[in-house]
PDB file of N, CA and C in Angstrom:
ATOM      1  N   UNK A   1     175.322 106.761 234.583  1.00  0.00           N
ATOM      2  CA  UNK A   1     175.607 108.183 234.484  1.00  0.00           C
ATOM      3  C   UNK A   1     175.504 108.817 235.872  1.00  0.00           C
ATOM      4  N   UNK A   2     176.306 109.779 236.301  1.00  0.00           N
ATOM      5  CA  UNK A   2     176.525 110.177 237.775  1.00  0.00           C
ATOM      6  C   UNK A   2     175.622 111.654 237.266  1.00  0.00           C
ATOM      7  N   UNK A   3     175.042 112.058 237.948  1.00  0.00           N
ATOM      8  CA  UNK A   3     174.338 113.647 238.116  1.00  0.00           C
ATOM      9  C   UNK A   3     175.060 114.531 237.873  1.00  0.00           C
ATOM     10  N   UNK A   4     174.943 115.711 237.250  1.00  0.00           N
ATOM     11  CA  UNK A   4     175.804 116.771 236.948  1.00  0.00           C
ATOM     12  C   UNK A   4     176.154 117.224 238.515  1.00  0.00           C
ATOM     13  N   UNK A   5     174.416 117.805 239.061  1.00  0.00           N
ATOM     14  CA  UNK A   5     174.938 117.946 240.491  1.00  0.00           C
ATOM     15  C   UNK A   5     175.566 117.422 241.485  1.00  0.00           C
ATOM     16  N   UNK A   6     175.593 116.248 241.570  1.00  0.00           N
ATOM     17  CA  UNK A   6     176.525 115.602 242.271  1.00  0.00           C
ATOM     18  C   UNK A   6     178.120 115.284 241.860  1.00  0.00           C
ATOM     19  N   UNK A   7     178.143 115.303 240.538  1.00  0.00           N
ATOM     20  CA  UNK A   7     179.655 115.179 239.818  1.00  0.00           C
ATOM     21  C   UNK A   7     180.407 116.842 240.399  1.00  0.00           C
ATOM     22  N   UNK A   8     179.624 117.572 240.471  1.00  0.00           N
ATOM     23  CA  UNK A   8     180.467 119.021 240.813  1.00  0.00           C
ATOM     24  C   UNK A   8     181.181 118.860 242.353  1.00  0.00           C
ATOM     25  N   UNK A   9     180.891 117.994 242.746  1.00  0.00           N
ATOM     26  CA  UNK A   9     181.668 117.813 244.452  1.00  0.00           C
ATOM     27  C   UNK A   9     182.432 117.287 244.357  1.00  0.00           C
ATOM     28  N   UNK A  10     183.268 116.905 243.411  1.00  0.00           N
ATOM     29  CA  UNK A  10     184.444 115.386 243.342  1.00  0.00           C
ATOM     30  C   UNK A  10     185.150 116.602 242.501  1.00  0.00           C
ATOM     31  N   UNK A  11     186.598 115.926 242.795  1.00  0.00           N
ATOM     32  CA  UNK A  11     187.922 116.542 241.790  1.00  0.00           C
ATOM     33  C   UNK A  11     188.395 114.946 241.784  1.00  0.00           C
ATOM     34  N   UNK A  12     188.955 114.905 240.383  1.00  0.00           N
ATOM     35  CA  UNK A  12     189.745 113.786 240.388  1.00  0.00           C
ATOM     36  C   UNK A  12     191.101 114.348 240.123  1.00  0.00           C
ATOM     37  N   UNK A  13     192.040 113.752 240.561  1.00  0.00           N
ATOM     38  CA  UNK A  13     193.217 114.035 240.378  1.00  0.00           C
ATOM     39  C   UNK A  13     194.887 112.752 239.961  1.00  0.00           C
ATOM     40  N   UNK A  14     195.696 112.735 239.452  1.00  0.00           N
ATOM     41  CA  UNK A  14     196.028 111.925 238.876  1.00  0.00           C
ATOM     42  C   UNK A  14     197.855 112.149 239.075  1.00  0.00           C
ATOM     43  N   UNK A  15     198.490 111.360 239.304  1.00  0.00           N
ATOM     44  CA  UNK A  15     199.841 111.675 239.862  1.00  0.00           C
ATOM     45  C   UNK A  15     200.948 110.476 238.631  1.00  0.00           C
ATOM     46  N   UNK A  16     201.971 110.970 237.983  1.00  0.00           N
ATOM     47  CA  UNK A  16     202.244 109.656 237.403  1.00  0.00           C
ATOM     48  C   UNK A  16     203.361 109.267 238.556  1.00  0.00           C
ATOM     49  N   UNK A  17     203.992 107.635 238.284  1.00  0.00           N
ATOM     50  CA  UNK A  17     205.056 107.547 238.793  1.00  0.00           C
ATOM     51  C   UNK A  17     206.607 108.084 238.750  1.00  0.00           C
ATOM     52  N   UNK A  18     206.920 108.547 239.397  1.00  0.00           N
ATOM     53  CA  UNK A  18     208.383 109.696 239.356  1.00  0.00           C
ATOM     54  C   UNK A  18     209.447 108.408 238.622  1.00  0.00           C
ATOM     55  N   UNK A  19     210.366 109.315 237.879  1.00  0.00           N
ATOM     56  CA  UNK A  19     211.350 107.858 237.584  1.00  0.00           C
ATOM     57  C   UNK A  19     212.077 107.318 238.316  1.00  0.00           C
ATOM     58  N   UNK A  20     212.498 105.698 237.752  1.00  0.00           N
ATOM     59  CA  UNK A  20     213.497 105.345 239.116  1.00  0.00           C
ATOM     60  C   UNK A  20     214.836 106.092 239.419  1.00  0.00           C
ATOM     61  N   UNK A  21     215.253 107.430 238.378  1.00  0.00           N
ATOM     62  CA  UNK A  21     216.249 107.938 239.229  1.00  0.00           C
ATOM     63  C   UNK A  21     215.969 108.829 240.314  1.00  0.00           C
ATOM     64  N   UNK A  22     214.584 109.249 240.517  1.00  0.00           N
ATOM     65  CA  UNK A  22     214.333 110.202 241.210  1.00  0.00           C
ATOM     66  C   UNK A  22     213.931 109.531 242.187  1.00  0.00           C
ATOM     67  N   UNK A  23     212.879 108.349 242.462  1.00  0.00           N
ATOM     68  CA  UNK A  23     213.204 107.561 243.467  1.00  0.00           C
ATOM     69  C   UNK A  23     213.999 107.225 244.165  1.00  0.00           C
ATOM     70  N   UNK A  24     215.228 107.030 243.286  1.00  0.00           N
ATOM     71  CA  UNK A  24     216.293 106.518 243.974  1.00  0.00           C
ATOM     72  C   UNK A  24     217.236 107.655 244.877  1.00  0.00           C
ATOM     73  N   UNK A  25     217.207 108.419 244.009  1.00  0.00           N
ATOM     74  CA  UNK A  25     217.793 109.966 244.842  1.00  0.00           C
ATOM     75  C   UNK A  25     216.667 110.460 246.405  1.00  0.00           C
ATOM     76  N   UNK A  26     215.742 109.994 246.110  1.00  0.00           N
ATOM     77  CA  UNK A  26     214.854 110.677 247.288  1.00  0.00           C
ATOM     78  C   UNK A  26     214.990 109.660 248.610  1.00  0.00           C
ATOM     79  N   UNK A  27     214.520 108.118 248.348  1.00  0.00           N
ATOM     80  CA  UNK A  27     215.027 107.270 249.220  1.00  0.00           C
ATOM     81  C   UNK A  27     216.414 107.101 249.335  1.00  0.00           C
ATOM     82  N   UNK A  28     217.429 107.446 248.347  1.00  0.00           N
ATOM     83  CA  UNK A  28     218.881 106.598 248.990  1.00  0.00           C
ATOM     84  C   UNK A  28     219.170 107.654 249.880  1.00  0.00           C
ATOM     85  N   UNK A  29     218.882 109.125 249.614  1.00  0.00           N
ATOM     86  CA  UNK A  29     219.244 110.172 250.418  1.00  0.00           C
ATOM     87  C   UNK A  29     218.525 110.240 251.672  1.00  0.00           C
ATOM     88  N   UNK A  30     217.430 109.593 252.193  1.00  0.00           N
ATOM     89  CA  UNK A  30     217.049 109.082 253.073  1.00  0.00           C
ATOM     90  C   UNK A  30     217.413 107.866 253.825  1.00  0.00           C
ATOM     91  N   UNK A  31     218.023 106.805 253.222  1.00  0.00           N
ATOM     92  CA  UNK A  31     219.003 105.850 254.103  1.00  0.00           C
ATOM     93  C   UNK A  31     220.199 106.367 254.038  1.00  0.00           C
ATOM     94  N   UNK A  32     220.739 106.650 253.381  1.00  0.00           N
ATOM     95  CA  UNK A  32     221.969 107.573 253.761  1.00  0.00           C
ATOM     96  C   UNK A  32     222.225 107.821 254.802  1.00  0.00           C
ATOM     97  N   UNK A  33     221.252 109.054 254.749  1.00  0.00           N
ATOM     98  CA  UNK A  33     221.686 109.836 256.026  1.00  0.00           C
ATOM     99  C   UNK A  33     221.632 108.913 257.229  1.00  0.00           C
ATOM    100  N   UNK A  34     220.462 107.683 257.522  1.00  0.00           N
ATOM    101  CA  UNK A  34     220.168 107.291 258.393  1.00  0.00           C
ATOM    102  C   UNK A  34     221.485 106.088 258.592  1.00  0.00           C
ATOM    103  N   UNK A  35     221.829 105.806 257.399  1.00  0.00           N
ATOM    104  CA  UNK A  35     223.215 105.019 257.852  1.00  0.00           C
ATOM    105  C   UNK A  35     224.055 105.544 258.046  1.00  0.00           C
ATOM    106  N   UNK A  36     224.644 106.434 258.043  1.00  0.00           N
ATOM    107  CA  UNK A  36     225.515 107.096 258.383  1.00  0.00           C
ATOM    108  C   UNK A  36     225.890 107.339 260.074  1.00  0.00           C
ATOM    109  N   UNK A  37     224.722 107.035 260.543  1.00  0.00           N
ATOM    110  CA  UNK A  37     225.031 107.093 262.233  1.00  0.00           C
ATOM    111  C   UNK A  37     226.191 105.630 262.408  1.00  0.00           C
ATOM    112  N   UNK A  38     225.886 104.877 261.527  1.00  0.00           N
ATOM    113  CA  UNK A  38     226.610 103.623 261.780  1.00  0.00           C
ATOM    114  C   UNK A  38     228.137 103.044 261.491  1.00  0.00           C
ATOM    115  N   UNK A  39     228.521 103.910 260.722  1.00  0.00           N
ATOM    116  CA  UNK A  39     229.830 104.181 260.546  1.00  0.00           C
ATOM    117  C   UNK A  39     230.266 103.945 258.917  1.00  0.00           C
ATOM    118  N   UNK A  40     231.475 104.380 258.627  1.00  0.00           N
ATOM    119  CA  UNK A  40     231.832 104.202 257.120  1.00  0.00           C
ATOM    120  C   UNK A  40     231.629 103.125 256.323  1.00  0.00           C
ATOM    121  N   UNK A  41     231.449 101.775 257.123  1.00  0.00           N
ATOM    122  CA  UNK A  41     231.446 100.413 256.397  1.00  0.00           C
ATOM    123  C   UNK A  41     229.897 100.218 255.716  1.00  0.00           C
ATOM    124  N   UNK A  42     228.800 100.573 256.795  1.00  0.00           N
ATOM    125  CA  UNK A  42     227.726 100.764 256.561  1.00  0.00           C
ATOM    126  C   UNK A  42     227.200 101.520 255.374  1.00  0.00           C
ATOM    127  N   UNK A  43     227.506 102.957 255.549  1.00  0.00           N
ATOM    128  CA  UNK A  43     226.824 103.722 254.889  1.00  0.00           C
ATOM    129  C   UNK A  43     226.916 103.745 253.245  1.00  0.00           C
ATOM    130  N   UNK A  44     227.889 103.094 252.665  1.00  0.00           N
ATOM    131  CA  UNK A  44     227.622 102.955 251.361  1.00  0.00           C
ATOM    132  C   UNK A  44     226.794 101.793 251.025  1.00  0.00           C
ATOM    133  N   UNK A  45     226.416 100.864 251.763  1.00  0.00           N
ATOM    134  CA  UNK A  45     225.239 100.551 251.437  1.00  0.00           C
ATOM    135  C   UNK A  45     224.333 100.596 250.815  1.00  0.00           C
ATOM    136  N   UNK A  46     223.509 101.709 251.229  1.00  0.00           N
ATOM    137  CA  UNK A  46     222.425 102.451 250.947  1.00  0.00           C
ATOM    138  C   UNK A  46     221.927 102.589 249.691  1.00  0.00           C
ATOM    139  N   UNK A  47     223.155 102.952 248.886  1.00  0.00           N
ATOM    140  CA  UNK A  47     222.578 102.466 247.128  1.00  0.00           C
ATOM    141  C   UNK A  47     222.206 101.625 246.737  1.00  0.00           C
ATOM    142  N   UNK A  48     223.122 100.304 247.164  1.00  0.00           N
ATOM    143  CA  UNK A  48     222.819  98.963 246.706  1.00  0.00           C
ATOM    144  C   UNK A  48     221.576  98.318 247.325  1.00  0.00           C
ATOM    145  N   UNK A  49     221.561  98.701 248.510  1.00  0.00           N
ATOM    146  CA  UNK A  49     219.614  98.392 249.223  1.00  0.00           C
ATOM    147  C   UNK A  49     219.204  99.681 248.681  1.00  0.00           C
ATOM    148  N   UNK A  50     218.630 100.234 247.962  1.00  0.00           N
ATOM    149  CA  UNK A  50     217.796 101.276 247.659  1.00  0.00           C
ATOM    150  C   UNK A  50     217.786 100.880 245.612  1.00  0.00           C
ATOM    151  N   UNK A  51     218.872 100.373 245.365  1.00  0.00           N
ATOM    152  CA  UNK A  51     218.958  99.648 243.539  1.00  0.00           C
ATOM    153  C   UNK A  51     218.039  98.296 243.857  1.00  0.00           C
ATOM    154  N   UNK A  52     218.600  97.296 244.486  1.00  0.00           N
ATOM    155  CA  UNK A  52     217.738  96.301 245.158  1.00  0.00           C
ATOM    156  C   UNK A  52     216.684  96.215 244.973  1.00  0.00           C
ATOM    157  N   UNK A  53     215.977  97.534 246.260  1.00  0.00           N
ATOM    158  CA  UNK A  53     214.787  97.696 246.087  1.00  0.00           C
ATOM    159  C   UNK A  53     213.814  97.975 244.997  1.00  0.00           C
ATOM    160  N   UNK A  54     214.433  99.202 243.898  1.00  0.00           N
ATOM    161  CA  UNK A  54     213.477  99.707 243.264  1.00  0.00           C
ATOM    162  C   UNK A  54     213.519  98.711 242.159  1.00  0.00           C
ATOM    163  N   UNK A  55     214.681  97.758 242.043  1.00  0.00           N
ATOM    164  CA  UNK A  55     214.793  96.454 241.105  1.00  0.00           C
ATOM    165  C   UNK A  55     213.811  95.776 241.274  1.00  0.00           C
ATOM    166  N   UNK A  56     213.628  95.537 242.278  1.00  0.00           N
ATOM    167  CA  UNK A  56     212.179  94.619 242.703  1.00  0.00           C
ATOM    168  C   UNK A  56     211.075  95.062 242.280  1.00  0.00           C
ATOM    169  N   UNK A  57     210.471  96.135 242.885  1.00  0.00           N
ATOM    170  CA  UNK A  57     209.302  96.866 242.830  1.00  0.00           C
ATOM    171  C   UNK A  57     209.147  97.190 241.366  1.00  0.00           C
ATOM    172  N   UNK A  58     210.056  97.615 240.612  1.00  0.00           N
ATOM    173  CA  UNK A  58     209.946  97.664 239.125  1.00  0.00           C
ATOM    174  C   UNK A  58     209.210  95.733 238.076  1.00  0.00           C
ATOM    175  N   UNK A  59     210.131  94.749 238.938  1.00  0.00           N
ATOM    176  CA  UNK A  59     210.002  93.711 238.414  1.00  0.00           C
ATOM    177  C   UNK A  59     208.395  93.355 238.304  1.00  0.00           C
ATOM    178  N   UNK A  60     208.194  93.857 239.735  1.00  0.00           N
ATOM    179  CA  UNK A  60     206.476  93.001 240.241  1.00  0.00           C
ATOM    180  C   UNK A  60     205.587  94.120 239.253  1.00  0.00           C
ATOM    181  N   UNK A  61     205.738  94.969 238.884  1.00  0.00           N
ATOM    182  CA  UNK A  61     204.988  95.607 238.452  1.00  0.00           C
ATOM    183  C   UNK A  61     205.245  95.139 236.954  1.00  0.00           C
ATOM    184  N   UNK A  62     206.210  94.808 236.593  1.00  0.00           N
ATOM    185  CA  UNK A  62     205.860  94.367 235.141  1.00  0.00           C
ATOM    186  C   UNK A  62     205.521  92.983 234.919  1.00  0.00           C
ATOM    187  N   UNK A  63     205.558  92.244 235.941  1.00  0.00           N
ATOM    188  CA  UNK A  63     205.500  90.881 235.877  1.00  0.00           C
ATOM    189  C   UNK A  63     203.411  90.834 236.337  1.00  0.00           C
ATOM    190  N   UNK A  64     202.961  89.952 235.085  1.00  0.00           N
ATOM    191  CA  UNK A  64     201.297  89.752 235.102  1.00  0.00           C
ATOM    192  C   UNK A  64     200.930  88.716 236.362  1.00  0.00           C
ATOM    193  N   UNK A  65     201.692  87.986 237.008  1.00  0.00           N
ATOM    194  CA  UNK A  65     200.901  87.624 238.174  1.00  0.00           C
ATOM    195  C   UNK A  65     200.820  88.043 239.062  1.00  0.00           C
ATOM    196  N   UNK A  66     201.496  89.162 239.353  1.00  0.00           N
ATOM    197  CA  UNK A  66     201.341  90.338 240.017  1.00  0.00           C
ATOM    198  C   UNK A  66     199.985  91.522 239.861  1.00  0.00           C
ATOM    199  N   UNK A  67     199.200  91.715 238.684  1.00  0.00           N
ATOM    200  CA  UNK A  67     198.368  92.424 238.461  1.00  0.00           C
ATOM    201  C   UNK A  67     197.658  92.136 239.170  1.00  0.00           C
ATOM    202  N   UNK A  68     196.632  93.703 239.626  1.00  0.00           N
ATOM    203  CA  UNK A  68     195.699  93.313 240.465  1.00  0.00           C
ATOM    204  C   UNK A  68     194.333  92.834 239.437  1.00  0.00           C
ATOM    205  N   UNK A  69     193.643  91.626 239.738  1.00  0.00           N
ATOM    206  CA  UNK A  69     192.356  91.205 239.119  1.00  0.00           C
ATOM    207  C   UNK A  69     191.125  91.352 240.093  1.00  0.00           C
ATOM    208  N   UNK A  70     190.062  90.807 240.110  1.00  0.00           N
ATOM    209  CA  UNK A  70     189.100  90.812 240.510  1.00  0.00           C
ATOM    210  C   UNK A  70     189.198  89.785 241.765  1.00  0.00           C
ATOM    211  N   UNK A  71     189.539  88.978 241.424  1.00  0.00           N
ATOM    212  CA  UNK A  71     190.315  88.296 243.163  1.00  0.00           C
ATOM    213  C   UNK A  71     191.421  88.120 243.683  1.00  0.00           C
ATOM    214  N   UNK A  72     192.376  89.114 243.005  1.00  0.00           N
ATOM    215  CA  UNK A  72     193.868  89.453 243.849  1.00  0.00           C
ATOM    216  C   UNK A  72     193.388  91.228 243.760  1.00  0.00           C
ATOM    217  N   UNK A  73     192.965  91.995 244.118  1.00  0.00           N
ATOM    218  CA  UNK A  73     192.478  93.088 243.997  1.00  0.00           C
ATOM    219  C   UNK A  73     193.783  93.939 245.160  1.00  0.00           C
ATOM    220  N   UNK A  74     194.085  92.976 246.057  1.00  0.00           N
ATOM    221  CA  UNK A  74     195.046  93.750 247.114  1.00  0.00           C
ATOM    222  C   UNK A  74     196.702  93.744 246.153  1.00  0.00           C
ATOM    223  N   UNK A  75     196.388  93.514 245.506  1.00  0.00           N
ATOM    224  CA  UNK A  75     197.813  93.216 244.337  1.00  0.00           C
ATOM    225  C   UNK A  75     198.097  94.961 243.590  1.00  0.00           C
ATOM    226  N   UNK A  76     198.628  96.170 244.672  1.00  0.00           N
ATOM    227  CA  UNK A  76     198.205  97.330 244.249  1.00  0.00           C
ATOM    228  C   UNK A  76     199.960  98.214 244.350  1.00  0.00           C
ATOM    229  N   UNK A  77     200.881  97.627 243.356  1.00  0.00           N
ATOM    230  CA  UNK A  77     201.983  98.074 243.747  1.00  0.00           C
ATOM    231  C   UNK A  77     202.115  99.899 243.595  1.00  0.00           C
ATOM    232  N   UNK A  78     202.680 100.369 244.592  1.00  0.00           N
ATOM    233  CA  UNK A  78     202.847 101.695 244.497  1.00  0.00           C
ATOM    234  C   UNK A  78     204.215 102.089 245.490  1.00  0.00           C
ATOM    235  N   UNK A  79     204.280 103.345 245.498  1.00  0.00           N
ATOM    236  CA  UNK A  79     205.815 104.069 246.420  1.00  0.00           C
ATOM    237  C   UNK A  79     205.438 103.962 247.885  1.00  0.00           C
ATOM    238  N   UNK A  80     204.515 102.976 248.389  1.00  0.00           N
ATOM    239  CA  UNK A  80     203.958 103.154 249.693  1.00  0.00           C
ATOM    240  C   UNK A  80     205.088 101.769 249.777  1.00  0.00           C
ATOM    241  N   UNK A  81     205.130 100.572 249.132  1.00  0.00           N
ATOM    242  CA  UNK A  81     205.846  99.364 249.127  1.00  0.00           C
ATOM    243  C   UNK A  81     207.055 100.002 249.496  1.00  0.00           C
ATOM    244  N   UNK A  82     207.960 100.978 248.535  1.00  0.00           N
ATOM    245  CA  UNK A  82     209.135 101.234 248.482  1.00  0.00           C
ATOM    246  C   UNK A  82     209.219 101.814 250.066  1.00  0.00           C
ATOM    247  N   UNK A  83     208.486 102.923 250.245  1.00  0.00           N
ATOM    248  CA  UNK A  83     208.677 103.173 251.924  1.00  0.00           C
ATOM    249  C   UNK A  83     208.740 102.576 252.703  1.00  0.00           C
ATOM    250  N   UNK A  84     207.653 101.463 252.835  1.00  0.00           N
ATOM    251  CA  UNK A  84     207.796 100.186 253.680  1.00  0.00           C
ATOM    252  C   UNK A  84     209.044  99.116 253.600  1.00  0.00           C
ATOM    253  N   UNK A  85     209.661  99.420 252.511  1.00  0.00           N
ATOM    254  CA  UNK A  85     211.269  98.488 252.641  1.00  0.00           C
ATOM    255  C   UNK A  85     211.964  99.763 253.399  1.00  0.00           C
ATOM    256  N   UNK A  86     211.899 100.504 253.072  1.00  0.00           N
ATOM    257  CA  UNK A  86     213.070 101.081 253.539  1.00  0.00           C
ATOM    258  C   UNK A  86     212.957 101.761 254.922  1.00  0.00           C
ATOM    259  N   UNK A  87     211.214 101.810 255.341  1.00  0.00           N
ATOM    260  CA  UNK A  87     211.325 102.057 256.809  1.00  0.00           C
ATOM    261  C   UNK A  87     211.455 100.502 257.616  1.00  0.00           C
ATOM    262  N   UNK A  88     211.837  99.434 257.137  1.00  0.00           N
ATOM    263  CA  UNK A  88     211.910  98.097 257.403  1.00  0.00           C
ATOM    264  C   UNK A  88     213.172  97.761 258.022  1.00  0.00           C
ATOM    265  N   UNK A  89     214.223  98.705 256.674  1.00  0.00           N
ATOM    266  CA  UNK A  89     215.425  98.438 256.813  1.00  0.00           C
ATOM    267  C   UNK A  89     216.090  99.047 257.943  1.00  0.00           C
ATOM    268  N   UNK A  90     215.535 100.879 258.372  1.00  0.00           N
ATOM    269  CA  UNK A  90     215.612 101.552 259.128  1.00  0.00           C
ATOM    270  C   UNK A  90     215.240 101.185 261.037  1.00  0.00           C
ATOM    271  N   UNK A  91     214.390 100.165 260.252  1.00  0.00           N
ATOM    272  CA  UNK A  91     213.940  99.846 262.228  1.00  0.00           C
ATOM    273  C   UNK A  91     214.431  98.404 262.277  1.00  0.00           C
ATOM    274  N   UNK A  92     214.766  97.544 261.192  1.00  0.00           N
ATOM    275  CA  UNK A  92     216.451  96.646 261.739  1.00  0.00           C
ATOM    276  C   UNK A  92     217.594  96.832 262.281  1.00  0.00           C
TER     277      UNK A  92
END
């Protein structure tokens, strides 16, 4: 049991995951734009690496050897992964 007085200093707070169309609208509109410096062949791209991606990240998260346990604990999929592909793709 945590102390009343001490429980009054903490907020917990709780965020769900946005859906994958809104993901996909927030990152593809972010490679987008960034492909677009590269010319017309390029820039439609961006959907299909940004479907790709959230294909993946959707998979590992439903797939159980992926869960985080007590000794895969770094096994913590979230929208930080999805940023990291796509600031990946951006500094290729």
């Amino acid at each position: 049991m945590i102390n009343q007085r001490l429980q009054r200093h903490f907020s917990a707070y709780t965020m769900f995951t946005p859906s994958s169309e809104n993901i996909k609208q927030v990152y593809g509109n972010i490679l987008a734009g960034y492909l677009d410096y590269f010319g017309p062949k390029i820039a439609p791209l961006s959907s299909k690496l940004i479907d790709a991606t959230i294909h993946l990240f959707n998979r590992l998260q439903r797939d159980t050897r992926y869960s985080p346990t007590a000794k895969k604990f770094h096994y913590q999929f979230n929208l930080r992964e999805i940023s990291k592909v796509t600031e990946g793709i951006m500094f290729a």
